[in-house]
N, C-alpha and C. Protein backbone atom coordinates (compact mmCIF):
# COMPACT_ATOMS: atom_id res chain seq x y z
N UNK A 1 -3.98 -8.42 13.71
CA UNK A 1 -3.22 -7.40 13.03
C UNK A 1 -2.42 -8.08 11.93
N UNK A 2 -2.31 -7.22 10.87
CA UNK A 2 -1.62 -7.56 9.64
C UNK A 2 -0.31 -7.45 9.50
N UNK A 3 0.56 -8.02 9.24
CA UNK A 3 2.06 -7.50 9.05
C UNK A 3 2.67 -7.51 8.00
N UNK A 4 2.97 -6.83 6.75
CA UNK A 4 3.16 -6.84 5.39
C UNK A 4 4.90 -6.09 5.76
N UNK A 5 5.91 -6.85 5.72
CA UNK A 5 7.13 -6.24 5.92
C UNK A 5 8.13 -6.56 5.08
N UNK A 6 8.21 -5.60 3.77
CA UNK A 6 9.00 -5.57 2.79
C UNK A 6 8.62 -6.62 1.83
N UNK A 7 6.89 -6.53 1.69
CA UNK A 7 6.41 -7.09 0.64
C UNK A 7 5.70 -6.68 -0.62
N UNK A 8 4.87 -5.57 -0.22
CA UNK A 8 4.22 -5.16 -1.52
C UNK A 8 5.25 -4.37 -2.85
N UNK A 9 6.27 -4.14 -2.41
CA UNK A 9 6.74 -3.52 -3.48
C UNK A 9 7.67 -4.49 -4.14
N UNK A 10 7.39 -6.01 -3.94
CA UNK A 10 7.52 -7.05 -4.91
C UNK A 10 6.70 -7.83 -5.65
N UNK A 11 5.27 -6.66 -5.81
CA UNK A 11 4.09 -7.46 -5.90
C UNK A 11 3.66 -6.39 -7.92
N UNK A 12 3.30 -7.27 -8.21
CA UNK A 12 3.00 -6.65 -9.95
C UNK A 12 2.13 -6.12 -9.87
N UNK A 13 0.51 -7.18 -9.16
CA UNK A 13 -0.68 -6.23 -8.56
C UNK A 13 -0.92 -5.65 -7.34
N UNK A 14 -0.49 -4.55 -6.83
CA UNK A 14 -0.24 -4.29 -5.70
C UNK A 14 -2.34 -4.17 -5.22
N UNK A 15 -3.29 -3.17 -6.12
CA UNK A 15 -4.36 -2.92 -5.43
C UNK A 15 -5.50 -4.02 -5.11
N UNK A 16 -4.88 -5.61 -5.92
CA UNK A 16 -5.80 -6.32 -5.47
C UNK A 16 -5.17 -6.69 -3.74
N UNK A 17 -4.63 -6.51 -3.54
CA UNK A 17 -3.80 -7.25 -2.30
C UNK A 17 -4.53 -6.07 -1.54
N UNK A 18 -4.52 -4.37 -1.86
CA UNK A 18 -5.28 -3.93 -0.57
C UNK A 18 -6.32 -4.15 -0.52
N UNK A 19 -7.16 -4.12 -1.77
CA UNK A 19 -8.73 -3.81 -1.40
C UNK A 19 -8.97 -5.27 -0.95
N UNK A 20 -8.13 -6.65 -0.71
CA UNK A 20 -8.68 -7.55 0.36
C UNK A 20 -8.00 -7.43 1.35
N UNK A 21 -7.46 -6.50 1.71
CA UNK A 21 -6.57 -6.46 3.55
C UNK A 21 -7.53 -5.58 4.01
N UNK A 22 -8.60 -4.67 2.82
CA UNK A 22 -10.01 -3.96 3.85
C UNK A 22 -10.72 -4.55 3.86
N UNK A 23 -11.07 -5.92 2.34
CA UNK A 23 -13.04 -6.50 2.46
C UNK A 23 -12.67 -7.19 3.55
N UNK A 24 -10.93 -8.57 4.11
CA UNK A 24 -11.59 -9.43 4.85
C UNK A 24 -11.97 -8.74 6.03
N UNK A 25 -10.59 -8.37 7.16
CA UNK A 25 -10.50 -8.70 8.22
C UNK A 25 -12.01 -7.64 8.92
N UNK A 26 -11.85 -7.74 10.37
CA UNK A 26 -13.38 -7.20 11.04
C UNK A 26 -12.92 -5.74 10.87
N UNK A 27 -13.92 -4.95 11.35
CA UNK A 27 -14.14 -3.75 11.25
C UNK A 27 -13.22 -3.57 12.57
N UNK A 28 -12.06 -2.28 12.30
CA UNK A 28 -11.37 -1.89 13.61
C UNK A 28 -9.97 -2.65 13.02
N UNK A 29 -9.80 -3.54 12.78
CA UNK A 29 -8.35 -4.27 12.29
C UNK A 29 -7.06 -3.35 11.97
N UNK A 30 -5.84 -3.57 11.95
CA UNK A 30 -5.05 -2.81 11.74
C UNK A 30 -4.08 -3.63 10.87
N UNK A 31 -3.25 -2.69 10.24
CA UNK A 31 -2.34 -3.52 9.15
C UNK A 31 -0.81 -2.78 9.59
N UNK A 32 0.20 -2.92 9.69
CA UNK A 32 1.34 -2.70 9.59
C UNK A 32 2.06 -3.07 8.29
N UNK A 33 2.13 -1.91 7.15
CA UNK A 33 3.13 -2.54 6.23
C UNK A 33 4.33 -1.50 5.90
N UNK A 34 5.12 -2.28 5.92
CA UNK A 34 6.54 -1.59 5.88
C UNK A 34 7.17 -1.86 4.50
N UNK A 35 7.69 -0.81 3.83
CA UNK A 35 8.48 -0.76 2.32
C UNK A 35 9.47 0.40 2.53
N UNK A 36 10.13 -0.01 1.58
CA UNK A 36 11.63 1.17 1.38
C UNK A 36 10.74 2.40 1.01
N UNK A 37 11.18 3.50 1.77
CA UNK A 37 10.80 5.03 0.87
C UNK A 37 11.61 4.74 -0.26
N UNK A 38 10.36 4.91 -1.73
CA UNK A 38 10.79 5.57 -3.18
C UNK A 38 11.97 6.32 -3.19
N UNK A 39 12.27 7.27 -2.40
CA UNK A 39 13.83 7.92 -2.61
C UNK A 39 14.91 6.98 -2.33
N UNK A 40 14.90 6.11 -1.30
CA UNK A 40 16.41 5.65 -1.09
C UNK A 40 16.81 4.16 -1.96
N UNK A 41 17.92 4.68 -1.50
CA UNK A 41 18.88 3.31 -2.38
C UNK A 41 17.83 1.80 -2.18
N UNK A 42 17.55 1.73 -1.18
CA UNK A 42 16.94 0.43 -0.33
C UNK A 42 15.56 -0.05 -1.66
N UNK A 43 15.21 1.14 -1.79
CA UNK A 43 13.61 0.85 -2.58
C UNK A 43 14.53 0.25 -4.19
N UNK A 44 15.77 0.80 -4.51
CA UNK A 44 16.14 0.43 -5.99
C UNK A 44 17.25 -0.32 -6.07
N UNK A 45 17.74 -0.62 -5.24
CA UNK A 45 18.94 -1.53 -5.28
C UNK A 45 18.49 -2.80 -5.74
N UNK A 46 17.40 -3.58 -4.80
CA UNK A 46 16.51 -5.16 -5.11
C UNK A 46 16.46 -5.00 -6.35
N UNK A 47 16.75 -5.72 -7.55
CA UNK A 47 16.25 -5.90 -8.79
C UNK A 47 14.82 -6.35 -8.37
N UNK A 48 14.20 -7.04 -7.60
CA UNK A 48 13.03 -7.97 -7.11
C UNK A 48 11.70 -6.76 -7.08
N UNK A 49 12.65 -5.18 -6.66
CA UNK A 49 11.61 -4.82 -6.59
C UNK A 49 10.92 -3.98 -7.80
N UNK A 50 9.29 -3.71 -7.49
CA UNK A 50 8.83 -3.37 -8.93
C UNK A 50 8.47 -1.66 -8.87
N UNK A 51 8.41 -0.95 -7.66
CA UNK A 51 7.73 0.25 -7.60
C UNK A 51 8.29 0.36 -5.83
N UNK A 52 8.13 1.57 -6.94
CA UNK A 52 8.73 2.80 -5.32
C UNK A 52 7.61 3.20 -4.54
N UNK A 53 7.40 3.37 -2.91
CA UNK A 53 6.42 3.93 -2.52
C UNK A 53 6.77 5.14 -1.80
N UNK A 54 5.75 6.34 -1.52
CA UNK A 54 6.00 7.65 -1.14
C UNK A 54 5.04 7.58 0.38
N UNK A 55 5.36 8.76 1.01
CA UNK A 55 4.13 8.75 2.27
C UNK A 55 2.53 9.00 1.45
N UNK A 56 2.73 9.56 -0.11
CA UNK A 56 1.43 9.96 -0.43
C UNK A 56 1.10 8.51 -1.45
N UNK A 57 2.03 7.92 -1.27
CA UNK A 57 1.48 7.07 -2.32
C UNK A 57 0.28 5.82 -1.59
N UNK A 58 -0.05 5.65 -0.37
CA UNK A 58 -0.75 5.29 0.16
C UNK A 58 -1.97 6.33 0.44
N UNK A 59 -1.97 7.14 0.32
CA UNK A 59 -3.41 7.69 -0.04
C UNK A 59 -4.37 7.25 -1.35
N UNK A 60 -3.66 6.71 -2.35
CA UNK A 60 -4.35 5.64 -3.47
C UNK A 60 -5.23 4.87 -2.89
N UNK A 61 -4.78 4.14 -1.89
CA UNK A 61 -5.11 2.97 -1.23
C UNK A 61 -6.72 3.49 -0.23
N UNK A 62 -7.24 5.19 -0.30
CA UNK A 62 -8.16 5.27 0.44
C UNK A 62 -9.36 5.77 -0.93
N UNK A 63 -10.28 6.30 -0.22
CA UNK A 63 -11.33 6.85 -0.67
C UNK A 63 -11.35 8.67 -1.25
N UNK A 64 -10.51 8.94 -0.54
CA UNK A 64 -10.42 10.16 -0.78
C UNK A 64 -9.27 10.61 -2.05
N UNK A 65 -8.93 9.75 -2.79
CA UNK A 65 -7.90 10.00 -3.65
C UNK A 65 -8.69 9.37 -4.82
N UNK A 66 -9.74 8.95 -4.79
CA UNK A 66 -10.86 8.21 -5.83
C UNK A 66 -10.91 9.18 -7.11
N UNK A 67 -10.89 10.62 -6.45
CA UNK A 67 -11.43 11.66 -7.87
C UNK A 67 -10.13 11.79 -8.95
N UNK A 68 -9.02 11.35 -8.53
CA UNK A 68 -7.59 11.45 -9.23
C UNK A 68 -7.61 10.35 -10.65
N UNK A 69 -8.53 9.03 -10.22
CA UNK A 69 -8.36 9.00 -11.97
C UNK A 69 -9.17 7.25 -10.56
N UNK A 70 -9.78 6.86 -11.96
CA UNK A 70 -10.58 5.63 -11.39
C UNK A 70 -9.86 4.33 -11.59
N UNK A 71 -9.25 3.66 -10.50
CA UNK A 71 -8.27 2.38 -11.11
C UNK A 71 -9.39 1.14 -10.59
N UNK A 72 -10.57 1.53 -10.50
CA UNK A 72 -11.54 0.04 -10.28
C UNK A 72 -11.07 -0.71 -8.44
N UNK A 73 -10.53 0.26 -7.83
CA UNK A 73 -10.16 -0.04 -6.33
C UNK A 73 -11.59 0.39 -5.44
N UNK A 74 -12.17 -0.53 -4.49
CA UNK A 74 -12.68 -0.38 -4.13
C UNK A 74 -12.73 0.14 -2.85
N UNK A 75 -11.54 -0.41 -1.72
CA UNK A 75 -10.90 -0.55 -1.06
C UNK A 75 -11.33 0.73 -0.21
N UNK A 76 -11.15 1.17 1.22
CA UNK A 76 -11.09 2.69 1.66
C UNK A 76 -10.33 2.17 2.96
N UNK A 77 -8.71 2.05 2.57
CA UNK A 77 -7.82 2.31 3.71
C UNK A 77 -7.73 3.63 4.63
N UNK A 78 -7.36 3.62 5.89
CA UNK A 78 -7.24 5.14 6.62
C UNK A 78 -5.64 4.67 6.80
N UNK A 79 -4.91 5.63 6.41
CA UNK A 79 -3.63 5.31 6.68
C UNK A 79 -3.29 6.42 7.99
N UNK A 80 -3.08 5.89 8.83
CA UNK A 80 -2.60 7.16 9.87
C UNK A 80 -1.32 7.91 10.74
N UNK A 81 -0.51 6.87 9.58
CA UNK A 81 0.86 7.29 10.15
C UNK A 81 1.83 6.82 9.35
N UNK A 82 2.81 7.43 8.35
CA UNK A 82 3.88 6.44 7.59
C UNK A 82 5.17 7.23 8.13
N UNK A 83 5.83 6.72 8.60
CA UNK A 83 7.26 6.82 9.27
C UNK A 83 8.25 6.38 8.22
């Protein structure tokens, strides 16, 4: 299992980092990543950080959000729960 905790939203390229947290690990793998919700103070206070994330903003990260505009992601995360 993956543990990404209060990292990607210090990252410039955030979609190369997913579409290899789907090519490596085996089929079935799970990722845990944790970021400030886009609304609160927490996500904008860090100068460090670069982008806000939403519960929908991880639907980018799958297959089914592909028809919204083509960013060259190959990636097909299932996200199944953002708390």
């Amino acid at each position: 299992m993956a543990h990404l905790g209060d990292v990607i939203e210090h990252l410039h390229h955030t979609l190369p980092l997913m579409q290899e947290l789907h090519r490596v690990p085996k089929p079935g793998a799970k990722a845990v990543i944790r970021v400030p919700h886009g609304a609160s103070d927490d996500a904008w206070e860090d100068p460090t950080h670069l982008r806000g994330y939403f519960q929908s903003s991880f639907g980018y990260f799958s297959q089914q959000f592909y028809w919204r505009a083509d960013y060259h992601y190959r990636g097909d995360g299932r996200w199944r729960r953002c708390i």
